[in-house]
N, C-alpha and C. Protein backbone atom coordinates (compact mmCIF):
# COMPACT_ATOMS: atom_id res chain seq x y z
N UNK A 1 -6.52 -4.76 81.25
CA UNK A 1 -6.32 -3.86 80.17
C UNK A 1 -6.81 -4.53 78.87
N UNK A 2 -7.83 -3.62 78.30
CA UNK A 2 -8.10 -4.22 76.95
C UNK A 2 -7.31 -3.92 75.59
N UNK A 3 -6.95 -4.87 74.72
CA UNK A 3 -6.24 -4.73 73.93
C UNK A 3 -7.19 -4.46 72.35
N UNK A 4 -6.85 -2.92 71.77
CA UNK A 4 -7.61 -2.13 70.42
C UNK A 4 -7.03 -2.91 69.50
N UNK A 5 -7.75 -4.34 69.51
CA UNK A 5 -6.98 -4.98 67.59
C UNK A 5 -7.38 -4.33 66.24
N UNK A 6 -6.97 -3.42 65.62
CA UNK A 6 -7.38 -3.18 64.26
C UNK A 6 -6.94 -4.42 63.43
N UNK A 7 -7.80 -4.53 62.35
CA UNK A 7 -7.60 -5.77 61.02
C UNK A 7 -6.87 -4.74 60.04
N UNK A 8 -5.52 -5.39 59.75
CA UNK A 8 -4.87 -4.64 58.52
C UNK A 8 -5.43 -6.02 57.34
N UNK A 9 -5.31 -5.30 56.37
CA UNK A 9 -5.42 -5.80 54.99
C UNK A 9 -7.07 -5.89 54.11
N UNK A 10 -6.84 -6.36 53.35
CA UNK A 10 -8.13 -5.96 51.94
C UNK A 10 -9.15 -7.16 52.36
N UNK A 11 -10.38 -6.30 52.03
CA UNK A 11 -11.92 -7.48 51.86
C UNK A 11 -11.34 -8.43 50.78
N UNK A 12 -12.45 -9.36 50.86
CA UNK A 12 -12.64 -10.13 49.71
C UNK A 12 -12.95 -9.23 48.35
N UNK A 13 -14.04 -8.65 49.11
CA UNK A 13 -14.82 -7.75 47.92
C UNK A 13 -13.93 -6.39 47.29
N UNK A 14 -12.74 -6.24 48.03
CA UNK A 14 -12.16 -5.03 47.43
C UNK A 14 -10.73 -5.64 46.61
N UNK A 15 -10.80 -6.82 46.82
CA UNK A 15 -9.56 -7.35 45.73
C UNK A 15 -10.30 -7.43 44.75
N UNK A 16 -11.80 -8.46 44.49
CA UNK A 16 -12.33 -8.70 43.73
C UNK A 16 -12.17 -7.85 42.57
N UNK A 17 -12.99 -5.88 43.53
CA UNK A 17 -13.32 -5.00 42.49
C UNK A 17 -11.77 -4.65 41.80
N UNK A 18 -10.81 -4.50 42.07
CA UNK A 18 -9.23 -4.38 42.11
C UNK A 18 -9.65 -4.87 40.65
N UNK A 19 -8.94 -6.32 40.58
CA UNK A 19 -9.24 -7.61 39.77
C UNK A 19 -9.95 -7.12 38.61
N UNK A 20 -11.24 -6.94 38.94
CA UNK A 20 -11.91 -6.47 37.53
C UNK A 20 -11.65 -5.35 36.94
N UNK A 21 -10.93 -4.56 37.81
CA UNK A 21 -10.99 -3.24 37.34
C UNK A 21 -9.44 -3.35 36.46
N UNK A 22 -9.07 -4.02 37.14
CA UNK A 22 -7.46 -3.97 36.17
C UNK A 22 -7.74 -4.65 34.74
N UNK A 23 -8.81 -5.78 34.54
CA UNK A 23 -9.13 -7.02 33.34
C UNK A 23 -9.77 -6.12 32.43
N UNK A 24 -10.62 -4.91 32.85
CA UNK A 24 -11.47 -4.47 31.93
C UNK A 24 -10.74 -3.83 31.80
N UNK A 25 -9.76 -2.68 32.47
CA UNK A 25 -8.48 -1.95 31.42
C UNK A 25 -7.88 -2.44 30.81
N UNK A 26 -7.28 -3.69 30.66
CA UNK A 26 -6.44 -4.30 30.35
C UNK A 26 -7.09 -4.28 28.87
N UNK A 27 -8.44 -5.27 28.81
CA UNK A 27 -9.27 -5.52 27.70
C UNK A 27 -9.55 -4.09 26.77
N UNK A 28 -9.72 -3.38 27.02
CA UNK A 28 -9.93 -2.35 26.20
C UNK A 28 -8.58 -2.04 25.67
N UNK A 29 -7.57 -1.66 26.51
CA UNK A 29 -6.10 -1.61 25.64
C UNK A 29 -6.08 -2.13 24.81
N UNK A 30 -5.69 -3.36 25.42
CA UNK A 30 -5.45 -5.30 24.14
C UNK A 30 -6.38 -4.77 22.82
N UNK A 31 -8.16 -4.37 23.00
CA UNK A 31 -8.38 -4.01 21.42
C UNK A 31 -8.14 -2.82 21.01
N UNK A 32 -7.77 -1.92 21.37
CA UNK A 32 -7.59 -0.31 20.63
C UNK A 32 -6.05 -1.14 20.24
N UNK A 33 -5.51 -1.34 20.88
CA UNK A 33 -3.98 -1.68 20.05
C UNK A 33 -4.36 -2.54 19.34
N UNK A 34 -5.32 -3.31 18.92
CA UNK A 34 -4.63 -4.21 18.37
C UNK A 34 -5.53 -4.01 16.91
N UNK A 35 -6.86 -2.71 17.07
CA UNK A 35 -7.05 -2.26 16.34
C UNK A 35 -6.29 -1.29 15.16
N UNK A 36 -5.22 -0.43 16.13
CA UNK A 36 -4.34 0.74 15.66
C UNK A 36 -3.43 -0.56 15.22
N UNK A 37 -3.15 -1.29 15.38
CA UNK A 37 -1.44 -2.26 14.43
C UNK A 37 -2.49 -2.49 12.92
N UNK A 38 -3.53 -3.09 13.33
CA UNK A 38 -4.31 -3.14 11.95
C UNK A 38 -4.40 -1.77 11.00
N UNK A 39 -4.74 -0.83 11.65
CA UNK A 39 -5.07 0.38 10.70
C UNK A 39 -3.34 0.60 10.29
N UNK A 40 -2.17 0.82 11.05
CA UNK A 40 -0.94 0.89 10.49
C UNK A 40 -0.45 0.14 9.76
N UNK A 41 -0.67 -1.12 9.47
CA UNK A 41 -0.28 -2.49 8.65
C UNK A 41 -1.02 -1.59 7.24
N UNK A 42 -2.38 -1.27 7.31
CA UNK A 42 -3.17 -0.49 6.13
C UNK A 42 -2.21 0.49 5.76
N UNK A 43 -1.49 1.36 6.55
CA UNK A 43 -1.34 2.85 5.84
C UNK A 43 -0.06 2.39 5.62
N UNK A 44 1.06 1.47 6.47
CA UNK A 44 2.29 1.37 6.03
C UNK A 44 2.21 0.58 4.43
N UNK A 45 1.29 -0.27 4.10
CA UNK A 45 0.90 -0.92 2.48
C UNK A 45 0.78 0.18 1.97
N UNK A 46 -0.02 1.40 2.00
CA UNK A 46 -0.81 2.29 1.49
C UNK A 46 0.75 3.40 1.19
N UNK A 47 1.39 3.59 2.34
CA UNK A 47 2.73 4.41 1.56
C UNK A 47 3.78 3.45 0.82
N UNK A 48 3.65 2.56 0.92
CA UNK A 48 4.33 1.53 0.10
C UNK A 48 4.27 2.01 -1.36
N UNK A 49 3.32 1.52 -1.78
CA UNK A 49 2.24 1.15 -3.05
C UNK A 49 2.75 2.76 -3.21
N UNK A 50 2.77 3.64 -2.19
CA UNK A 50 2.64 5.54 -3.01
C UNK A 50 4.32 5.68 -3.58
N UNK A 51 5.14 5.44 -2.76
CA UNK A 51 6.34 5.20 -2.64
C UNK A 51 6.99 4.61 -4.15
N UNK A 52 6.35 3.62 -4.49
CA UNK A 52 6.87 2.69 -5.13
C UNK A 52 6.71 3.51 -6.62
N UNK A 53 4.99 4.02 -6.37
CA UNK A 53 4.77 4.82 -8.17
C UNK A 53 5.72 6.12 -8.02
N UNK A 54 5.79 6.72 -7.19
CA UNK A 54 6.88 8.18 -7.02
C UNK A 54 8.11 7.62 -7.33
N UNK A 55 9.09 6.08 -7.08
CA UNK A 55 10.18 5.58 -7.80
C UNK A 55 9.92 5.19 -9.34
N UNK A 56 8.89 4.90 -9.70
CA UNK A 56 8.90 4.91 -11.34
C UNK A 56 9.12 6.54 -11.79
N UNK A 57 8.03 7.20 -11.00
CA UNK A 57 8.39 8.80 -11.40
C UNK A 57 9.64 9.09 -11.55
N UNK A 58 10.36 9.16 -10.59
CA UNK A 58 11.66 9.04 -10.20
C UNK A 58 13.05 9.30 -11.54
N UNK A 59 12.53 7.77 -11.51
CA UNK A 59 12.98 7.17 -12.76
C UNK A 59 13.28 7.80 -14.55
N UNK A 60 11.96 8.07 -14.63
CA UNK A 60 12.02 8.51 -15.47
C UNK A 60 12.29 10.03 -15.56
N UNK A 61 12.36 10.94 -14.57
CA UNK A 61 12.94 12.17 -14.03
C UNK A 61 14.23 12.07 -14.87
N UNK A 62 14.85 11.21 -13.81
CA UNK A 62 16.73 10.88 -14.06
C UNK A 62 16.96 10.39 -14.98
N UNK A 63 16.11 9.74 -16.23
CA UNK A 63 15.89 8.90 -17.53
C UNK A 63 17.18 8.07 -17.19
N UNK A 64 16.81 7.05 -16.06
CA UNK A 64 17.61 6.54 -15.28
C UNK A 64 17.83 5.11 -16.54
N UNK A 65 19.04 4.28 -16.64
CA UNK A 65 19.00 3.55 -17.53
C UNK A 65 18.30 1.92 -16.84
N UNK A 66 18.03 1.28 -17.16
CA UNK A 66 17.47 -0.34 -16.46
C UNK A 66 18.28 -0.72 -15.44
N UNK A 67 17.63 -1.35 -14.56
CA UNK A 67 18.67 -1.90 -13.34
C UNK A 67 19.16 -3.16 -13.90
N UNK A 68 20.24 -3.67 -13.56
CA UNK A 68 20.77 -5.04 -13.89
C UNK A 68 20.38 -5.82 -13.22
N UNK A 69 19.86 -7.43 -13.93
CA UNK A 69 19.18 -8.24 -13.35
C UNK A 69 17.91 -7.95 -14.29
N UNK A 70 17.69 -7.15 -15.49
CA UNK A 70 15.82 -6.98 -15.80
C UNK A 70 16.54 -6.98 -17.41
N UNK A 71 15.39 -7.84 -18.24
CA UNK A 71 15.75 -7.72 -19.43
C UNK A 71 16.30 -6.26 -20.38
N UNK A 72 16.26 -5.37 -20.07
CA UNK A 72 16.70 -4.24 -20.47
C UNK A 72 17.72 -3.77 -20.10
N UNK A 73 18.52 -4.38 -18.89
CA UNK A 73 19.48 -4.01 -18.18
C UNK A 73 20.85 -2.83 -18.75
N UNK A 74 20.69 -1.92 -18.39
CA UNK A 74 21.43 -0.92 -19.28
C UNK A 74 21.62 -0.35 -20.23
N UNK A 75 20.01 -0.55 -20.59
CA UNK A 75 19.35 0.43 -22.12
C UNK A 75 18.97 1.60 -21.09
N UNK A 76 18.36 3.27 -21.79
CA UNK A 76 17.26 3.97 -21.40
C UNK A 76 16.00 3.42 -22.02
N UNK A 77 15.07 3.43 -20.94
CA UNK A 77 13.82 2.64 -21.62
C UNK A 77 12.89 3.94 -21.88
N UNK A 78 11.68 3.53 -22.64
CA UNK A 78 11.03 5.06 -22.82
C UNK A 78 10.41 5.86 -22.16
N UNK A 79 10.03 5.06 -20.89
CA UNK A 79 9.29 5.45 -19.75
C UNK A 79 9.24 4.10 -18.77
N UNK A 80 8.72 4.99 -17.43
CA UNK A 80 8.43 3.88 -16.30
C UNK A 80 7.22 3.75 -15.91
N UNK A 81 7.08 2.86 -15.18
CA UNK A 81 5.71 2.40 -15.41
C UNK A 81 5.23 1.75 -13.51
N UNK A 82 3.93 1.68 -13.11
CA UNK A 82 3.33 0.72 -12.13
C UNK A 82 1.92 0.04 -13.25
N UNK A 83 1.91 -1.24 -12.86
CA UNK A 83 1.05 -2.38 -13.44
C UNK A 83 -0.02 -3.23 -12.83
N UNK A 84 -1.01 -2.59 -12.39
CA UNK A 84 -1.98 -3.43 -11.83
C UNK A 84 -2.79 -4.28 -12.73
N UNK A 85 -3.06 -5.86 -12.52
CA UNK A 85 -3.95 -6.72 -13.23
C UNK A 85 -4.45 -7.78 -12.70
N UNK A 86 -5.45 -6.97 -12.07
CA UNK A 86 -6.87 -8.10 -11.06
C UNK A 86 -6.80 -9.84 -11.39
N UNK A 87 -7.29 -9.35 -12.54
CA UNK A 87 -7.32 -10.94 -13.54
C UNK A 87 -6.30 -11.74 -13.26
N UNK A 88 -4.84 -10.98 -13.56
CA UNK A 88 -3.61 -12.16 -14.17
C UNK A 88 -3.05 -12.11 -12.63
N UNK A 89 -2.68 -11.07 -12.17
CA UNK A 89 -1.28 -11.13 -11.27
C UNK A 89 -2.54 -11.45 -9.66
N UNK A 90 -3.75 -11.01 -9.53
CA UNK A 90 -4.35 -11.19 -8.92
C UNK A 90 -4.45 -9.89 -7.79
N UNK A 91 -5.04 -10.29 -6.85
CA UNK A 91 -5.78 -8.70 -6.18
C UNK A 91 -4.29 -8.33 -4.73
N UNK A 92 -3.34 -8.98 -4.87
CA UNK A 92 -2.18 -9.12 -3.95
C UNK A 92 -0.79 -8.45 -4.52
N UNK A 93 -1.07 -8.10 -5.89
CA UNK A 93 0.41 -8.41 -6.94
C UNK A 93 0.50 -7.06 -7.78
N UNK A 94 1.60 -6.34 -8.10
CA UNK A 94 1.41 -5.31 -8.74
C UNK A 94 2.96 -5.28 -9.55
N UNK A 95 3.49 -5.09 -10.72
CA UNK A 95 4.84 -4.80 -11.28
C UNK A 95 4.88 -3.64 -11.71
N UNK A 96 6.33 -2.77 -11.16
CA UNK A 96 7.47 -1.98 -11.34
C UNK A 96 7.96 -2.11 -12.58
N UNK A 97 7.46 -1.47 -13.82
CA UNK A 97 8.28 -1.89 -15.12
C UNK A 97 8.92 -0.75 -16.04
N UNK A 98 9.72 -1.64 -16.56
CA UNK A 98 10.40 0.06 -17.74
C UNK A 98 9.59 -0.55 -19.25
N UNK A 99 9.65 0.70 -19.43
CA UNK A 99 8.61 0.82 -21.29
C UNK A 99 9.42 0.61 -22.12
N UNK A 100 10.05 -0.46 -22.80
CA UNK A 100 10.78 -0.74 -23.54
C UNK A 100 9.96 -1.42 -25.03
N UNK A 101 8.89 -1.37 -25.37
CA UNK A 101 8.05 -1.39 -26.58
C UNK A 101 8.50 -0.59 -27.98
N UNK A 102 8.40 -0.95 -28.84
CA UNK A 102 8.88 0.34 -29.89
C UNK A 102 7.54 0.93 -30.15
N UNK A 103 5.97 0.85 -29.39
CA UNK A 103 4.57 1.70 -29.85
C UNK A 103 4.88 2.80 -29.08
N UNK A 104 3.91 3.20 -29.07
CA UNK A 104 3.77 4.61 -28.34
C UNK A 104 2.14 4.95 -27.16
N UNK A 105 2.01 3.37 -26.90
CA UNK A 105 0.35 3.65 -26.20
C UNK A 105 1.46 3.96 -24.49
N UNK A 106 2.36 3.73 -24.42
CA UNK A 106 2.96 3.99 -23.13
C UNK A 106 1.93 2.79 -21.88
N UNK A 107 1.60 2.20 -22.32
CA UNK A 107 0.42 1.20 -21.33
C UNK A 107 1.80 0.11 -21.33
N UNK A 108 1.51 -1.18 -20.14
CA UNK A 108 2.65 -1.93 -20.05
C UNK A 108 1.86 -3.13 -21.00
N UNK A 109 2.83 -3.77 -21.46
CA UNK A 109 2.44 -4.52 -22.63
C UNK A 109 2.99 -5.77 -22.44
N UNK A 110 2.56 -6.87 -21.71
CA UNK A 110 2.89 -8.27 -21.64
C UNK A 110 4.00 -8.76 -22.39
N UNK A 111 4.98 -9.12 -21.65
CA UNK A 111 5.89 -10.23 -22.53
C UNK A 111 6.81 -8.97 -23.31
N UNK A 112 6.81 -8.12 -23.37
CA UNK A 112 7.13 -6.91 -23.94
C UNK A 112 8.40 -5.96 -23.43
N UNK A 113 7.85 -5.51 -22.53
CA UNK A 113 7.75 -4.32 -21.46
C UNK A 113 8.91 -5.36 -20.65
N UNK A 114 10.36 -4.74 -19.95
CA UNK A 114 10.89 -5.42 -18.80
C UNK A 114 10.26 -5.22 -17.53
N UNK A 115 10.20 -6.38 -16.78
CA UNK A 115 8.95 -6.19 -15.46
C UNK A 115 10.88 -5.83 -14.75
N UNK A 116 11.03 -4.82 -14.01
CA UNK A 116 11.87 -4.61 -12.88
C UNK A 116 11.82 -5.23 -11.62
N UNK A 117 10.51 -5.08 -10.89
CA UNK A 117 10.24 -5.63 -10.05
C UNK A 117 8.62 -6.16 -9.45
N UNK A 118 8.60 -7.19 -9.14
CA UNK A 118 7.06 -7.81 -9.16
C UNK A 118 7.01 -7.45 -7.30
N UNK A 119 5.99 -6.80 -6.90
CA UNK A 119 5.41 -6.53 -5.70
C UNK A 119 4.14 -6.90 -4.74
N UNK A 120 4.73 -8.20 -3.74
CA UNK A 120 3.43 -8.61 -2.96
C UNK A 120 3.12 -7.36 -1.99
N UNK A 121 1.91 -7.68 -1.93
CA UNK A 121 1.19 -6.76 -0.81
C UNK A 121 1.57 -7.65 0.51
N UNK A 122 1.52 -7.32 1.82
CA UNK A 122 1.68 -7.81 2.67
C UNK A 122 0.60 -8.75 3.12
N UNK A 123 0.65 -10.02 4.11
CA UNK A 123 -0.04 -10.82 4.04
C UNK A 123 -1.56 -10.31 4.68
N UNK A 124 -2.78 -10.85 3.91
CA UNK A 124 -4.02 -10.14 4.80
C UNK A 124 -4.48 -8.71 3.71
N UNK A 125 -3.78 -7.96 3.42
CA UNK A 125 -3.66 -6.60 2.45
C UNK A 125 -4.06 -7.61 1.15
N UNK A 126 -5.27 -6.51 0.40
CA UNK A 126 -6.02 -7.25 -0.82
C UNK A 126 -5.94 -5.62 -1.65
N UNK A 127 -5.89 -5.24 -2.83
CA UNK A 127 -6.57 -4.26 -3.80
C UNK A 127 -7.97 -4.79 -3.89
N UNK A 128 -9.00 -3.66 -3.23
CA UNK A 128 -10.41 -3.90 -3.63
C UNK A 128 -10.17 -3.67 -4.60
N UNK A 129 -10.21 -2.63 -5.23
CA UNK A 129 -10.75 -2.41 -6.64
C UNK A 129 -9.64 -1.21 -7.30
N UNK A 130 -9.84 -1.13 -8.19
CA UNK A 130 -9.01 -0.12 -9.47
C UNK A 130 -9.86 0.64 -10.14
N UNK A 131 -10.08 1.88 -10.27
CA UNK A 131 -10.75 2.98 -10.55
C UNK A 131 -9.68 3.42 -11.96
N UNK A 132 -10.01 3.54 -13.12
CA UNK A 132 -10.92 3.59 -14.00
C UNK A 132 -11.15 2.40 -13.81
N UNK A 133 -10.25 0.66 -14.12
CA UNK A 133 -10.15 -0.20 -14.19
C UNK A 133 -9.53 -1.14 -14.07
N UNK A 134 -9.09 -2.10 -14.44
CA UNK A 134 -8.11 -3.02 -14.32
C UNK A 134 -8.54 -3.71 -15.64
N UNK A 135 -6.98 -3.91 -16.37
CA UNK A 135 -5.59 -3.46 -15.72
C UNK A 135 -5.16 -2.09 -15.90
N UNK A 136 -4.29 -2.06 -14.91
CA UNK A 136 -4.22 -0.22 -15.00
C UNK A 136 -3.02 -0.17 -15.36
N UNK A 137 -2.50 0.53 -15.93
CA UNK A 137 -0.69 0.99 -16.07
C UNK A 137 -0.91 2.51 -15.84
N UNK A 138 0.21 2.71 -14.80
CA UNK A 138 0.29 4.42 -14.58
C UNK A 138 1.91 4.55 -15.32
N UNK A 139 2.03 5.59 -16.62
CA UNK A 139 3.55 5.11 -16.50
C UNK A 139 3.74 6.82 -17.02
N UNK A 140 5.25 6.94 -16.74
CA UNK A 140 5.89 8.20 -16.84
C UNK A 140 7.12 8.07 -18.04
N UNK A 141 7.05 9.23 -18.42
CA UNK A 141 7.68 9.27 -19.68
C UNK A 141 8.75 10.23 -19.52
N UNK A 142 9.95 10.02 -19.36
CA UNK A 142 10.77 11.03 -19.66
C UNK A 142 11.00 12.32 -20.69
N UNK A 143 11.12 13.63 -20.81
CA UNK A 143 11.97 13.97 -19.42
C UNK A 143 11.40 14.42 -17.96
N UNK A 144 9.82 15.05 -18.51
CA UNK A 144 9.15 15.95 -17.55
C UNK A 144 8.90 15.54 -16.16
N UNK A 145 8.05 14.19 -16.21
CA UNK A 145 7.31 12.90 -17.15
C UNK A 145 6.61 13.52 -17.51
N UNK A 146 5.83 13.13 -18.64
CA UNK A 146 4.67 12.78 -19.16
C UNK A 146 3.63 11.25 -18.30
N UNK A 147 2.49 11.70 -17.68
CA UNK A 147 1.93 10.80 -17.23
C UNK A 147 0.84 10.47 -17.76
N UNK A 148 0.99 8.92 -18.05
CA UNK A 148 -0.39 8.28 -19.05
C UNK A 148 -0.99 6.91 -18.09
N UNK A 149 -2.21 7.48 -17.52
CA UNK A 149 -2.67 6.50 -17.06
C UNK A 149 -3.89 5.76 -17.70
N UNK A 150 -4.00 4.20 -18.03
CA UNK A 150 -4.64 3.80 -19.10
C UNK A 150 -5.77 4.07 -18.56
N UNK A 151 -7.23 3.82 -19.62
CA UNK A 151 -8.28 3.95 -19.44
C UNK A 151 -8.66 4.72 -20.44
N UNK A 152 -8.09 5.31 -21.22
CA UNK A 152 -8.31 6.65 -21.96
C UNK A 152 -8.18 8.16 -21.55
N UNK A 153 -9.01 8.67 -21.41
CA UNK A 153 -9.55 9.65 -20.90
C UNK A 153 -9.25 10.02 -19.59
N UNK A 154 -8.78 9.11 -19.10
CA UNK A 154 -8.45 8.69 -17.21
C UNK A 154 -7.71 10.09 -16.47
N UNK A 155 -8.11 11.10 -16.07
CA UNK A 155 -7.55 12.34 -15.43
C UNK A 155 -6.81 11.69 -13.60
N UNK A 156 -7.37 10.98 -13.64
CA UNK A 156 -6.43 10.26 -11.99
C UNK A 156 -7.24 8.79 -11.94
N UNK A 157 -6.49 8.01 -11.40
CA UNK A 157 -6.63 6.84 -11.02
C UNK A 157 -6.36 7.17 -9.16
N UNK A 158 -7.64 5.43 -8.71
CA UNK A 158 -7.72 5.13 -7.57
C UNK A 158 -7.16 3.48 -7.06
N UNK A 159 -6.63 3.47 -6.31
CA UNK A 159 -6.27 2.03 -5.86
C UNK A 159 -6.79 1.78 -4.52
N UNK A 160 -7.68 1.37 -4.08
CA UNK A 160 -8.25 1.10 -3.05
C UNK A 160 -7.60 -0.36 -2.46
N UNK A 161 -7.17 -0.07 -1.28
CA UNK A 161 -6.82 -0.97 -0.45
C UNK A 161 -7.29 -1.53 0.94
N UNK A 162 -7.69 -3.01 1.40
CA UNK A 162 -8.14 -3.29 2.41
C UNK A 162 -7.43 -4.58 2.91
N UNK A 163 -7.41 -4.20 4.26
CA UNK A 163 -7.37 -5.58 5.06
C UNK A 163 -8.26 -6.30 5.47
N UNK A 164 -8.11 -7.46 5.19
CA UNK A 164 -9.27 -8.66 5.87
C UNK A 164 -9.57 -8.51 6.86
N UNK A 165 -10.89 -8.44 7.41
CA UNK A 165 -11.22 -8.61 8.92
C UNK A 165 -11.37 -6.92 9.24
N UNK A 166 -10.94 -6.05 8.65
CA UNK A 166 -10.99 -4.77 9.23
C UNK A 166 -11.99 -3.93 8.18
N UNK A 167 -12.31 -2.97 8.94
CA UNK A 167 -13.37 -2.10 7.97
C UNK A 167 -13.09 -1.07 7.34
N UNK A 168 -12.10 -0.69 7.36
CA UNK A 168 -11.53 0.79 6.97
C UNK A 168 -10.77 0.02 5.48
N UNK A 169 -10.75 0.84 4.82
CA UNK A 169 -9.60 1.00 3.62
C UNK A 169 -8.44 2.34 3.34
N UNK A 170 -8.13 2.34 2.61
CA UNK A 170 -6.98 3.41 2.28
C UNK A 170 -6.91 3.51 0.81
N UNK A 171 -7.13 4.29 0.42
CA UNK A 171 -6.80 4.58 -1.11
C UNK A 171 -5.54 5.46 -1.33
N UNK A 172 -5.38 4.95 -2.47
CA UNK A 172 -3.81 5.33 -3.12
C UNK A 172 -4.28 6.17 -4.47
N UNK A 173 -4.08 7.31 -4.46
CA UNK A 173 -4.49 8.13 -5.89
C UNK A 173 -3.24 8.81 -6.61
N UNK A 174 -3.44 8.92 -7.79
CA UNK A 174 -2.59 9.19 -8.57
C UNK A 174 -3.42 10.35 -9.78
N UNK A 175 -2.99 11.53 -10.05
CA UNK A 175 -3.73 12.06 -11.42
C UNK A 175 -2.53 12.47 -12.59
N UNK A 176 -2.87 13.04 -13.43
CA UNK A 176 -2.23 13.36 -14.57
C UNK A 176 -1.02 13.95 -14.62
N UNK A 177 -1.06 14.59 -13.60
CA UNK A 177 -0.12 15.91 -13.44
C UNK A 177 1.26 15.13 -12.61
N UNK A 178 1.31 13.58 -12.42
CA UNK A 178 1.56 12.81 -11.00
C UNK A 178 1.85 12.64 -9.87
N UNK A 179 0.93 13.67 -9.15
CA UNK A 179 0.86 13.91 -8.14
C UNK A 179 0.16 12.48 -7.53
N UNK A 180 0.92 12.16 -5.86
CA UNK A 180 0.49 10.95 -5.78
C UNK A 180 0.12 11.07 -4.10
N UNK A 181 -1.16 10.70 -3.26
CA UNK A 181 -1.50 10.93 -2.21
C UNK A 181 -2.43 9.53 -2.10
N UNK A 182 -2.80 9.45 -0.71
CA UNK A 182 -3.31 9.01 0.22
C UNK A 182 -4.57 9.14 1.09
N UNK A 183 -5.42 8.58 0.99
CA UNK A 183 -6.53 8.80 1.39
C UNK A 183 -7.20 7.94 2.27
C-alpha cells in the first residue's frame, strides 16, 4: 500500500513575499503618520496663536481689569493687545499685553505697556513672516473693541507659520473688524 504524503506548510518564496509585503505597509503608514503629527503640531500652533488674539479680544469685551502677577495688576487698562517682534523677541516669541500708556497710538509700546503673558511657539514652529510687518501689535480697545492693527493703513494682518523640515505652512489672519481665522 502506497502512502499519499501531502507537504503542509509555506515556500521559502511565499514567506519571503509575506515579509515584504507586511515592511512596505508598514513603511508607508510609519510616513503618512508621521507626516499627519507634523501637519497637526502646525495647526494645533496655528489655533493657539488664533486662540490667544480672540483672549485679548475677549478681554477687552469684558474691559476685564489686569491679571495679578502683571504690572497693572487690577487697573482697567485701555485696551488689549498681541505683540509680534522678529527683531527683539525673535521668530519663536510673541506677548499678550494690556495698553496701559497714557497716548493713544494703541500700538504696544516697550517698557510701557504691561506684557501679561510672553508666548513660546512650540519647539521646531518658527513665524515666517508678518504681513504688513514686524513689529506688529494687533490690539483691541474697549468697549466694542475697536481694532488697531499697526502698520497704518493695515485692513488685516497675516502671521505665517512653519515647521522645520516640513513644507506646508499655516497662516493666522486677523482684519479690522477682528475677525480671526486660519488658513
Amino acid at each position: 500500500m502506497e502512502k499519499n504524503l501531502k507537504q503542509k506548510g509555506f515556500s521559502l518564496i511565499e514567506v519571503m513575499t509575506t515579509i515584504f509585503i507586511i515592511a512596505l505597509l508598514s513603511t508607508i503608514i510609519f510616513t503618512v503618520n508621521r507626516q499627519s503629527n507634523k501637519y497637526y503640531t502646525l495647526l494645533r500652533v496655528a489655533s493657539k496663536l488664533a486662540q490667544d488674539i480672540r483672549i485679548a479680544a475677549q478681554m477687552a469685551t469684558n474691559t476685564s481689569k489686569c491679571p495679578t502677577g502683571t504690572d497693572c495688576a487690577g487697573s482697567v487698562p485701555r485696551g488689549y493687545g498681541v505683540y509680534f517682534d522678529l527683531s527683539t523677541l525673535g521668530n519663536t516669541t510673541y506677548l499678550l499685553y494690556a495698553d496701559t500708556d497714557a497716548g493713544v497710538s494703541q500700538d504696544y509700546t516697550v517698557g510701557v505697556d504691561a506684557v501679561i503673558k510672553t508666548i513660546d511657539l512650540e519647539r521646531g514652529i518658527t513665524i515666517q513672516s508678518i504681513i504688513p510687518a514686524s513689529p506688529l501689535s494687533i490690539n483691541f480697545k474697549p468697549p466694542d473693541p475697536i481694532v488697531k492693527i499697526s502698520g497704518g493703513a493695515a485692513d488685516e494682518c497675516t502671521i505665517t507659520l512653519e515647521l522645520a523640515g516640513f513644507s506646508r505652512i499655516k497662516k493666522v489672519k486677523v482684519n479690522k473688524s477682528g475677525q480671526v481665522w486660519i488658513e
